[in-house]
Protein backbone atom coordinates (compact mmCIF):
# COMPACT_ATOMS: atom_id res chain seq x y z
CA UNK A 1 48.22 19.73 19.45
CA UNK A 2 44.60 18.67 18.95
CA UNK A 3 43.89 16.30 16.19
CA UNK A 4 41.48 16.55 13.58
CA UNK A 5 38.49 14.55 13.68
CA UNK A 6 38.31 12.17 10.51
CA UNK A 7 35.28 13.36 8.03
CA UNK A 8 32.14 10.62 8.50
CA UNK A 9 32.26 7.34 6.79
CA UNK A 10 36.13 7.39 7.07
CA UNK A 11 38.08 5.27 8.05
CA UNK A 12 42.01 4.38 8.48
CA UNK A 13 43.64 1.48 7.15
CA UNK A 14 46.98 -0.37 7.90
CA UNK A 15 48.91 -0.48 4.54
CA UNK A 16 52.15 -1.93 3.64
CA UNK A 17 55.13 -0.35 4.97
CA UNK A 18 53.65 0.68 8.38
CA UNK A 19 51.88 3.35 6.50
CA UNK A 20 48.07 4.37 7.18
CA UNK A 21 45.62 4.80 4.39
CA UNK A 22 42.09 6.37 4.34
CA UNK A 23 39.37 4.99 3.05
CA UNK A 24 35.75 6.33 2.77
CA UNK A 25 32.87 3.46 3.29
CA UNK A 26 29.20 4.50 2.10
CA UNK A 27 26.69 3.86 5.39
CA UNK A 28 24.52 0.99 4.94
CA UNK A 29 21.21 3.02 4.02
CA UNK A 30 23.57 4.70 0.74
CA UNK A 31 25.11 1.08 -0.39
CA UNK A 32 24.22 -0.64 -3.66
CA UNK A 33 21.59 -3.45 -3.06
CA UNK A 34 21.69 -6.34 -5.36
CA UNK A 35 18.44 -6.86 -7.17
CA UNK A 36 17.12 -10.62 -6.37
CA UNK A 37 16.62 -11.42 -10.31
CA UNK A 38 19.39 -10.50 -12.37
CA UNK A 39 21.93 -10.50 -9.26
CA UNK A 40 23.61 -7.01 -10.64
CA UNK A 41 23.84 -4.30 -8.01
CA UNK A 42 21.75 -1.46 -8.23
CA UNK A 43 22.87 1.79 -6.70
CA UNK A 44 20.68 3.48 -3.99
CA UNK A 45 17.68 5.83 -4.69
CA UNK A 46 16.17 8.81 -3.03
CA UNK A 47 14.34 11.29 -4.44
CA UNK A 48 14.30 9.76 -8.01
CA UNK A 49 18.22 10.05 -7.71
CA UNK A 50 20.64 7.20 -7.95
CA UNK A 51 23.67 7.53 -5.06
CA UNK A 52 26.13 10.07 -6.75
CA UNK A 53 28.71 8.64 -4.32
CA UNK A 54 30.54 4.98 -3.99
CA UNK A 55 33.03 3.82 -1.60
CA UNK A 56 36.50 4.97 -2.55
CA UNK A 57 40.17 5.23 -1.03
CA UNK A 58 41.27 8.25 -0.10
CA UNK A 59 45.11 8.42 0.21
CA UNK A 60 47.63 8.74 3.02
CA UNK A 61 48.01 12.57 2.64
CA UNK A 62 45.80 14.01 5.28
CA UNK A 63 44.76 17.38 4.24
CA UNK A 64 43.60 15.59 0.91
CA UNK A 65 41.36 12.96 2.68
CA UNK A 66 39.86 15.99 5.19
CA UNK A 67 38.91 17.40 1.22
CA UNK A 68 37.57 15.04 -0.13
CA UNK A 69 35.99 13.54 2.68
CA UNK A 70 34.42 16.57 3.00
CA UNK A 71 33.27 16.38 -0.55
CA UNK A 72 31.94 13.21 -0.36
CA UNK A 73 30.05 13.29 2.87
CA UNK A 74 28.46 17.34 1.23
CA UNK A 75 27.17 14.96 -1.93
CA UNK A 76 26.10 12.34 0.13
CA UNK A 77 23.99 14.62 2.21
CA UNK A 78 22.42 16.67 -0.43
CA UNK A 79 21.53 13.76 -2.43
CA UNK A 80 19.84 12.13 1.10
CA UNK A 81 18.09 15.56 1.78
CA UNK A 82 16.42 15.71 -1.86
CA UNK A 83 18.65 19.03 -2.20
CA UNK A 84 21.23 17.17 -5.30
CA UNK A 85 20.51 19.06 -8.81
CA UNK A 86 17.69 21.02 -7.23
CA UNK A 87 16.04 23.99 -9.96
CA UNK A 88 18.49 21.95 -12.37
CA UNK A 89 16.09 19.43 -13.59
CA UNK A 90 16.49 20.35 -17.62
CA UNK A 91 12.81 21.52 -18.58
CA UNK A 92 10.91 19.17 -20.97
CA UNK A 93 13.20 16.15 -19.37
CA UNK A 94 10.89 13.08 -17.91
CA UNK A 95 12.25 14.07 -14.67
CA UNK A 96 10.79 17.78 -15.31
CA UNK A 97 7.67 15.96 -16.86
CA UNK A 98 6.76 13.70 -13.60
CA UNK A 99 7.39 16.75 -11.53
CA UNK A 100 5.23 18.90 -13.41
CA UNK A 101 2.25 16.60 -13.26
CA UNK A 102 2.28 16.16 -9.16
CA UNK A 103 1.61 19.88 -9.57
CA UNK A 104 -1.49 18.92 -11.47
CA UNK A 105 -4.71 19.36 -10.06
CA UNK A 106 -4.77 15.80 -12.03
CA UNK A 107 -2.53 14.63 -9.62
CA UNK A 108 -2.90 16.36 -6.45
CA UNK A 109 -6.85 15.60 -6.03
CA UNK A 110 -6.23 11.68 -5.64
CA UNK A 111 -5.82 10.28 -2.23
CA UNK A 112 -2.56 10.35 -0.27
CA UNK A 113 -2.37 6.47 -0.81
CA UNK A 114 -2.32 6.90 -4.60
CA UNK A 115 -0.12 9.91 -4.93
CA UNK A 116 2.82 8.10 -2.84
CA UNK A 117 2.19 5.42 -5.00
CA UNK A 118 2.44 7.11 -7.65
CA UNK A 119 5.58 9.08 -7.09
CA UNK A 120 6.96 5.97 -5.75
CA UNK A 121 7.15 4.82 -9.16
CA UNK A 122 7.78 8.10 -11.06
CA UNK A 123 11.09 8.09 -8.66
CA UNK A 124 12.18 4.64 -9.32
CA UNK A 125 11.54 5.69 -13.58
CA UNK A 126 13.55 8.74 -13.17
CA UNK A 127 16.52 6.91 -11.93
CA UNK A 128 15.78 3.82 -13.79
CA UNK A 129 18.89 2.97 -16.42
CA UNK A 130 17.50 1.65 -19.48
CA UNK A 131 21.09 0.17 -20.71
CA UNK A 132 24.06 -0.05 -18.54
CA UNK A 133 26.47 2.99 -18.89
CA UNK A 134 23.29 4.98 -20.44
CA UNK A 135 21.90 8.42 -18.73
CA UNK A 136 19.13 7.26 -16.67
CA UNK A 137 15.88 7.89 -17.76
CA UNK A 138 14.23 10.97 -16.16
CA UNK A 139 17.45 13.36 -18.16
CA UNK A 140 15.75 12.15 -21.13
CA UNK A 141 13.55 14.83 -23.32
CA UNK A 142 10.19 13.74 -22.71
CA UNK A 143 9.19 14.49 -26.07
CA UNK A 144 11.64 11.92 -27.34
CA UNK A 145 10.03 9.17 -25.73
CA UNK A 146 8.27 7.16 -28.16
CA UNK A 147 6.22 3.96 -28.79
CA UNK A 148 9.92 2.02 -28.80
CA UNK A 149 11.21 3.57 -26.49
CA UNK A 150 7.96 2.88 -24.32
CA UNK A 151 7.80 -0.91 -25.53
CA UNK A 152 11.80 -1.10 -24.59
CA UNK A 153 11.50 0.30 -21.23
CA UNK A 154 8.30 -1.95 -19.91
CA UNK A 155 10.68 -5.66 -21.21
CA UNK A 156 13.07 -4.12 -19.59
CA UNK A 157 10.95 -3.50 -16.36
CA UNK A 158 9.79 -6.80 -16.62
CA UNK A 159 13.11 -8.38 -14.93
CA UNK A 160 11.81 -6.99 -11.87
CA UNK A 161 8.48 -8.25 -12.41
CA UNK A 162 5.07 -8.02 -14.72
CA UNK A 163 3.04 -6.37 -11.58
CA UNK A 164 5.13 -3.43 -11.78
CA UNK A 165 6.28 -3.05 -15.55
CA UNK A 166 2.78 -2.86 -16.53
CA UNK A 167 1.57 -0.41 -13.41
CA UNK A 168 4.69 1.99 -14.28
CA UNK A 169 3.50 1.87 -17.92
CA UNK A 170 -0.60 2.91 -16.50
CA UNK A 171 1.49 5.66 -14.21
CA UNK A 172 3.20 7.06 -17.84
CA UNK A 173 0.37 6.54 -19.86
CA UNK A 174 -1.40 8.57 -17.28
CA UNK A 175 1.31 11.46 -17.42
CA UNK A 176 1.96 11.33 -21.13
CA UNK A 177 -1.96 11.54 -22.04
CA UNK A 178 -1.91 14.56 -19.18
CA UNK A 179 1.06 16.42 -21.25
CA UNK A 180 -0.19 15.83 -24.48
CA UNK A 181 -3.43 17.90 -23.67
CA UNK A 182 -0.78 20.83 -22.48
CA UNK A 183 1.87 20.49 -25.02
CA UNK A 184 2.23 24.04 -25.56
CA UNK A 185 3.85 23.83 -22.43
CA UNK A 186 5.25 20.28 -21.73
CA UNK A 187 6.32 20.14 -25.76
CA UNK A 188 4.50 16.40 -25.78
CA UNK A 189 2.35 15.79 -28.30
CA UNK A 190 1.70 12.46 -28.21
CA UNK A 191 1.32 9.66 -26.10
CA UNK A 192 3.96 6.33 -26.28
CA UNK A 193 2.32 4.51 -23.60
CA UNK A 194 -0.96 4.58 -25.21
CA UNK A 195 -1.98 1.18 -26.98
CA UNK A 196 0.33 -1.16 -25.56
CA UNK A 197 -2.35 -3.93 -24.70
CA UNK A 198 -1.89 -4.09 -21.02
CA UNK A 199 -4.82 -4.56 -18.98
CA UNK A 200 -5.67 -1.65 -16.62
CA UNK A 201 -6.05 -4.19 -13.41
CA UNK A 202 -3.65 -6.74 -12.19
CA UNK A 203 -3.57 -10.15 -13.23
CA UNK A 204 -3.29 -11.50 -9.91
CA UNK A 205 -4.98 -9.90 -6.98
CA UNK A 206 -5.55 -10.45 -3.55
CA UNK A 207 -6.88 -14.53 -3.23
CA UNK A 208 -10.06 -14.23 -1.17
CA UNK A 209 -9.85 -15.93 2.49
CA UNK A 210 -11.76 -18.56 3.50
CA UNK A 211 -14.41 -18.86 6.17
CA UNK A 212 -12.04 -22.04 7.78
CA UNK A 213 -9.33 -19.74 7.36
CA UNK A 214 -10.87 -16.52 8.99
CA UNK A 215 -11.89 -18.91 11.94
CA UNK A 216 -8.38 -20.18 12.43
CA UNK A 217 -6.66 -16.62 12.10
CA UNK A 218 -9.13 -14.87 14.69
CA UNK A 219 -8.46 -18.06 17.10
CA UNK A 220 -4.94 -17.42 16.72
CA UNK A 221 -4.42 -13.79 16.71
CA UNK A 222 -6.27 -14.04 20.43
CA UNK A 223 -4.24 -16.78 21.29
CA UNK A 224 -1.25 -14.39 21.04
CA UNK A 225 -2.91 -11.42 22.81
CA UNK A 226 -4.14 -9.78 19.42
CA UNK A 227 -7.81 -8.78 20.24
CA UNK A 228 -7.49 -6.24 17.80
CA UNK A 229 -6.21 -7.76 15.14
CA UNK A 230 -9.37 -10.95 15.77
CA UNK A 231 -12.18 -8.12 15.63
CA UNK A 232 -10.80 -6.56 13.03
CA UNK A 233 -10.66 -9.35 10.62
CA UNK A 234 -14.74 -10.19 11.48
CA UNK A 235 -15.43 -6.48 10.14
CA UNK A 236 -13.94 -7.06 6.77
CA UNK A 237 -14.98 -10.78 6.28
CA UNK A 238 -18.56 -10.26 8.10
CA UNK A 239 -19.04 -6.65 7.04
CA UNK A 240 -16.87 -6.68 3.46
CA UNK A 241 -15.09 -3.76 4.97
CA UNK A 242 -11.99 -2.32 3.67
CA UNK A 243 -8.64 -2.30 5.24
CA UNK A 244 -8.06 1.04 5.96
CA UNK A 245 -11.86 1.61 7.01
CA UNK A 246 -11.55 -1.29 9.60
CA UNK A 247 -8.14 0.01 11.10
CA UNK A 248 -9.15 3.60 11.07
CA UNK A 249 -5.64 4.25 8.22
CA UNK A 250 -5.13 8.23 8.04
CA UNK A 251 -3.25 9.52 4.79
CA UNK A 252 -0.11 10.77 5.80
CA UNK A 253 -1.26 14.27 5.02
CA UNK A 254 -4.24 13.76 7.64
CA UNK A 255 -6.63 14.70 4.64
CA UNK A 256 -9.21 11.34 5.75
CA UNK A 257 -10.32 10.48 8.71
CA UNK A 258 -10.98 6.70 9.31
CA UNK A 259 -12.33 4.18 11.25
CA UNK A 260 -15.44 2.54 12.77
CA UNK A 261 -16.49 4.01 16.02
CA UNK A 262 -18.55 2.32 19.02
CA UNK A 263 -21.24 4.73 18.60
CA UNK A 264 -22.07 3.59 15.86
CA UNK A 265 -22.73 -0.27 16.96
CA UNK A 266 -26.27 -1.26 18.76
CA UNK A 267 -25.25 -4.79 20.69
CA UNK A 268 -27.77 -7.38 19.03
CA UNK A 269 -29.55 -4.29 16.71
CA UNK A 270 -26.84 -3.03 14.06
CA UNK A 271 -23.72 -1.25 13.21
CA UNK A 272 -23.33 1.78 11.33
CA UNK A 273 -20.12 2.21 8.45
CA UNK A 274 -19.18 4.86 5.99
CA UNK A 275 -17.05 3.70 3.01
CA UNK A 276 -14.43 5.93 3.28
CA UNK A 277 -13.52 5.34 -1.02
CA UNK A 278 -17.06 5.78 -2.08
CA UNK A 279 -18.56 7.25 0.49
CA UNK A 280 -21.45 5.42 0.91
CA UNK A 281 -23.08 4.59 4.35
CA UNK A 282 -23.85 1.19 5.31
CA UNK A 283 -25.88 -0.08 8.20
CA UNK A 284 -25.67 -3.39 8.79
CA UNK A 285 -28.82 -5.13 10.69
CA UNK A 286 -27.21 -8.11 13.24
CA UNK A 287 -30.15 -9.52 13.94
CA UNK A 288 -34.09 -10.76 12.59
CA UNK A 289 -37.45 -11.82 14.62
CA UNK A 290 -38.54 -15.07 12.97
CA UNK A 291 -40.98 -17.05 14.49
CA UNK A 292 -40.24 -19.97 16.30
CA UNK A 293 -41.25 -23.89 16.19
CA UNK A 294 -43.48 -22.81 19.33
CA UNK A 295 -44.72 -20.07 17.14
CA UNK A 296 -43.40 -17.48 19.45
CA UNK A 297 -40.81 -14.71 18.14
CA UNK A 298 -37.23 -15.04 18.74
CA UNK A 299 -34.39 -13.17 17.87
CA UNK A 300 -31.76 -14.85 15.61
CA UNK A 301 -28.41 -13.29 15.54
CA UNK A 302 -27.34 -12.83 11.69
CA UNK A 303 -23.34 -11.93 12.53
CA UNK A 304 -22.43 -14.20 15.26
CA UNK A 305 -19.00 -14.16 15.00
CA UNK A 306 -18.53 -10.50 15.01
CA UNK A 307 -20.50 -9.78 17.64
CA UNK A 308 -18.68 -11.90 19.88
CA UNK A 309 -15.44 -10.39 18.47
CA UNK A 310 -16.73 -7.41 19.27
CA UNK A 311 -18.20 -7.97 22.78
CA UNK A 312 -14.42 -8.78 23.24
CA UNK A 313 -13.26 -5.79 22.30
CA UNK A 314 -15.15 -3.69 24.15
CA UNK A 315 -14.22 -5.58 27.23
CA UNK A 316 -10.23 -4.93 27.31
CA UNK A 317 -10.55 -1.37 25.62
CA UNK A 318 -10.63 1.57 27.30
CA UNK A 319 -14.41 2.70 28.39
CA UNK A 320 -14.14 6.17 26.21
CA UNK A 321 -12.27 4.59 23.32
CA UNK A 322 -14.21 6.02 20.19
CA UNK A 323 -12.23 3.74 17.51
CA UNK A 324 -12.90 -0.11 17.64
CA UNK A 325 -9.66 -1.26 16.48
CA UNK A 326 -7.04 -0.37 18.75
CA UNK A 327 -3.61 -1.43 19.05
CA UNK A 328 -2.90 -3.45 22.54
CA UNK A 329 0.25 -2.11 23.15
CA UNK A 330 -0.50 1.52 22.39
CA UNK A 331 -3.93 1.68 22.84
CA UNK A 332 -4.33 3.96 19.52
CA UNK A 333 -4.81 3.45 16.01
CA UNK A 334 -2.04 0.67 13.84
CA UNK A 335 0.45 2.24 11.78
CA UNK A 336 0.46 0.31 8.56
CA UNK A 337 3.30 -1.05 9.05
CA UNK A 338 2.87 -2.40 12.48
CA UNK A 339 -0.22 -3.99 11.16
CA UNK A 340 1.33 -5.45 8.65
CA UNK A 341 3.91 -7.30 10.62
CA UNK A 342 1.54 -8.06 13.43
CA UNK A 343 -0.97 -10.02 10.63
CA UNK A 344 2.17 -11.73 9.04
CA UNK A 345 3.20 -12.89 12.51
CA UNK A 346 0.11 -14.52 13.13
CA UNK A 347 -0.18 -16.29 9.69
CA UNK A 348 3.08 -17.68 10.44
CA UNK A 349 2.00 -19.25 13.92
CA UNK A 350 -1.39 -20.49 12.43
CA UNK A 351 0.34 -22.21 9.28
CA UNK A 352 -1.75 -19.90 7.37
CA UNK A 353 -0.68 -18.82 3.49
CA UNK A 354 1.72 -16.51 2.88
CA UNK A 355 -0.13 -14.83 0.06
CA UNK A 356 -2.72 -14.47 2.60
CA UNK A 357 -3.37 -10.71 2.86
CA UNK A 358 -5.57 -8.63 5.03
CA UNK A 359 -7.77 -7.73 2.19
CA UNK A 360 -8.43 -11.13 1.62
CA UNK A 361 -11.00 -11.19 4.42
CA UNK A 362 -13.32 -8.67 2.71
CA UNK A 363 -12.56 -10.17 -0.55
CA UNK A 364 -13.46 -13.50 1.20
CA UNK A 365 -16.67 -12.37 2.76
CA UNK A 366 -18.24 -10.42 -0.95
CA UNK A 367 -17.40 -14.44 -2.23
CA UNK A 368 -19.25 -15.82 0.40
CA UNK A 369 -22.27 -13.83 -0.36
CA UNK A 370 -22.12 -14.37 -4.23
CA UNK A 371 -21.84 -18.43 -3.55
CA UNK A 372 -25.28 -17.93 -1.17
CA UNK A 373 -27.09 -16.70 -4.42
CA UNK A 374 -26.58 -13.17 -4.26
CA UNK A 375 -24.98 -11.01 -7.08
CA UNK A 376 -25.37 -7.26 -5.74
CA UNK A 377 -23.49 -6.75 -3.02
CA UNK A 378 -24.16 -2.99 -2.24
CA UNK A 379 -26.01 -2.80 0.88
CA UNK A 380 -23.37 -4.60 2.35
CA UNK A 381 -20.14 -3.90 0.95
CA UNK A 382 -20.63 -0.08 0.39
CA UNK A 383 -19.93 -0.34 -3.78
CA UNK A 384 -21.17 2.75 -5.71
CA UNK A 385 -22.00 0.26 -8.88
CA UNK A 386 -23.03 -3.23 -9.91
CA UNK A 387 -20.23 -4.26 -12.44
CA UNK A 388 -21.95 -7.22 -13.50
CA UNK A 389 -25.54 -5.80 -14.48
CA UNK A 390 -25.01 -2.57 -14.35
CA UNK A 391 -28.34 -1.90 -12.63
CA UNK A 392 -28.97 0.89 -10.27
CA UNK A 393 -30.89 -1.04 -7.40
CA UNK A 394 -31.24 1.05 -3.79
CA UNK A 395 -28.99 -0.44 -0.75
CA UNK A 396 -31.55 -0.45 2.21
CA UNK A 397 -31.97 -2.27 5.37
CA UNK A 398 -34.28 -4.67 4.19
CA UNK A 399 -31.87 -5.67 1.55
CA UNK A 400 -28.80 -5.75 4.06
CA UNK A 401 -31.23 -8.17 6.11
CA UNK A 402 -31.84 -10.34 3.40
CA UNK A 403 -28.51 -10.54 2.42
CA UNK A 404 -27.00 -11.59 6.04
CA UNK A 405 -30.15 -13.96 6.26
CA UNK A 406 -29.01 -16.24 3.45
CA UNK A 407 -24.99 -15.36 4.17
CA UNK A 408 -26.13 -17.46 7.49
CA UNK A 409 -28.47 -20.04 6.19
CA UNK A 410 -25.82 -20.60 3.39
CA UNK A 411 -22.69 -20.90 6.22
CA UNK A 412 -25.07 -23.33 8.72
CA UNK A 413 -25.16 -25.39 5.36
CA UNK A 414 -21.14 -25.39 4.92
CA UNK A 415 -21.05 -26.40 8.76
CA UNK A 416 -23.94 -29.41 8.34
CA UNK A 417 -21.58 -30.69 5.39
């Protein structure tokens, strides 16, 4: 007689009495985590759902633990799948509301980046408990959400940090101002989150990086076979680049197509960008004819350091590589993650700090400029305004020469120090 195969996640257990019990054991991916802060546990989420399911014993009578095994393992999948309550989200319930909206032309026309962001947080709302034993927030009426409700939910929000209290509260205020202007159909007609005195940026961003500190981590990441990761920090401190324009990033619905290409770089002449957020092109001169103490012309390099990085580069990549930054081991773009974990690895072997973040270097490299005496940025960094005069003023070539001209004079000064 065959025997039955035990459901998954089940397991037998000796009990008293030579007797064997059954118990059922959530996998580690479906297991309560306990939150850092308070030290309570905190049950699982997917899809804006909490785990319907916890570890329980099962009995000794096997026909009952094949049922409810059975049971347990049909929740467990439909709540992994997304497929747990699905068309029985009550209409007009926050969980309805936030689901709604990333219908929204509102929603849908922002970049892939934003929108997972976004529903990142809408997700972790929905399931969000705002008292212990209380319905979790997204089977709440939307309409019923009010001002102290609002103010309630972002203290409470707050035990797992100001960062993201106050961007969950800019994601609601968002929806809730979206709703109001459709309330014949969302039944909101005003907006909670509106007028709670939190500033629309964070109050801590990414520190800027230092020029010591760029040297040391492009030293570093070569020293442990990272090429890539060397040349890639010189575009975003030398050429303010952003991260995901210097790594070539794709959204994860391939709607953007990233990354600086070797056609566009002239050795000792310039190098062409495109700022993927605004748009913008940017060509970057790398070098200026001055005249000499002999009072002949010579040619004075204005990015250094990148071009070497570069001339690197081009020596261990492929010949018909079109991207610049290419992973070693793949030879294709990073994934974010990878990159991620590659940069952290070589922070730790440089003794770098930890809040040192890629962005850093671009962040690092506007600073620089400002501290040489100049305030607009533009024909460099790609920006579509200037914040702090508000000023239209054309980004050209001459400009973007200027600018590197006194970003070098201003560095040989640091060095002469």
């Amino acid at each position: 007689m065959a025997i039955a195969r035990l459901p998954a996640y089940v397991r037998p257990m000796k009990l008293a009495g030579d007797k064997t019990g059954y118990y059922f054991e959530l996998p580690a991916w479906a297991r309560p985590t306990k939150d850092p802060k308070t030290g309570k546990l905190a049950p699982a989420v997917r899809h804006g759902q909490a785990c319907p399911v916890i570890s329980t014993a099962l009995g000794t009578d096997l026909a009952q633990v094949h049922a409810k095994g059975a049971a347990l393992n049909a929740a467990l999948r439909e709540w992994r799948t997304g497929e747990m309550g699905q068309g029985r989200i009550a209409e007009g319930s926050v969980a309805w509301l936030f689901q709604w909206y990333r219908e929204q032309e509102r929603f849908t026309k922002n970049k892939a980046k934003t929108r997972k962001d976004y529903k990142a947080l809408m997700d972790m709302l929905v399931a969000f408990e705002p008292k212990a034993g209380q319905p979790p927030l997204g089977k709440r009426m939307a309409s019923k959400v009010n001002a102290t409700v609002a103010d309630k939910l972002y203290q409470k929000l707050k035990e797992k940090g100001d960062r993201q209290a106050s961007y969950a509260m800019q994601v609601c205020r968002l929806v809730w101002t979206w709703a109001a202007r459709h309330h014949r159909v969302t039944g909101v007609k005003e907006n909670p989150f509106k007028g709670m005195g939190l500033s629309s940026t964070a109050a801590k961003g990414n520190r800027e990086t230092s020029r010591a500190e760029y040297n040391l981590y492009r030293e570093t990441a070569r020293k442990l076979g990272f090429q890539s990761m060397a040349t890639a920090a010189a575009l975003c401190f030398e050429c303010c680049q952003r991260v995901w324009d210097a790594f070539g990033f794709e959204d994860p619905d391939g709607r953007e197509h990233r990354g600086i290409e070797w056609a566009g770089y002239r050795p000792s002449q310039e190098i062409s960008l495109v700022q993927s957020k605004t748009g913008n092109p940017v060509t970057l001169p790398l070098s200026i004819v001055v005249i000499g103490e002999d009072g002949k012309p010579e040619t004075v390099s204005l990015y250094p350091e990148l071009e070497e990085e570069l001339a690197r580069s081009r020596a261990v990549v492929a010949a018909d590589a079109e991207v610049i930054v290419l992973e070693e081991r793949s030879g294709k773009k990073y994934r974010e993650r990878r990159m991620s974990s590659v940069h952290r690895k070589i922070c730790v072997e440089a003794g770098l700090p930890k809040d040192m973040t890629f962005t850093g270097f671009r962040h690092g490299g506007i600073t620089e400029i400002g501290d040489a005496g100049e305030d607009d940025v533009r024909a460099v960094s790609g920006h579509k305004t200037l914040a702090v005069t508000r000023i239209y003023n054309k980004a050209n070539a001459d400009k973007a020469r200027r600018i590197a001209t006194v970003r070098r004079a201003h560095v040989r000064e640091l060095a002469d120090v």
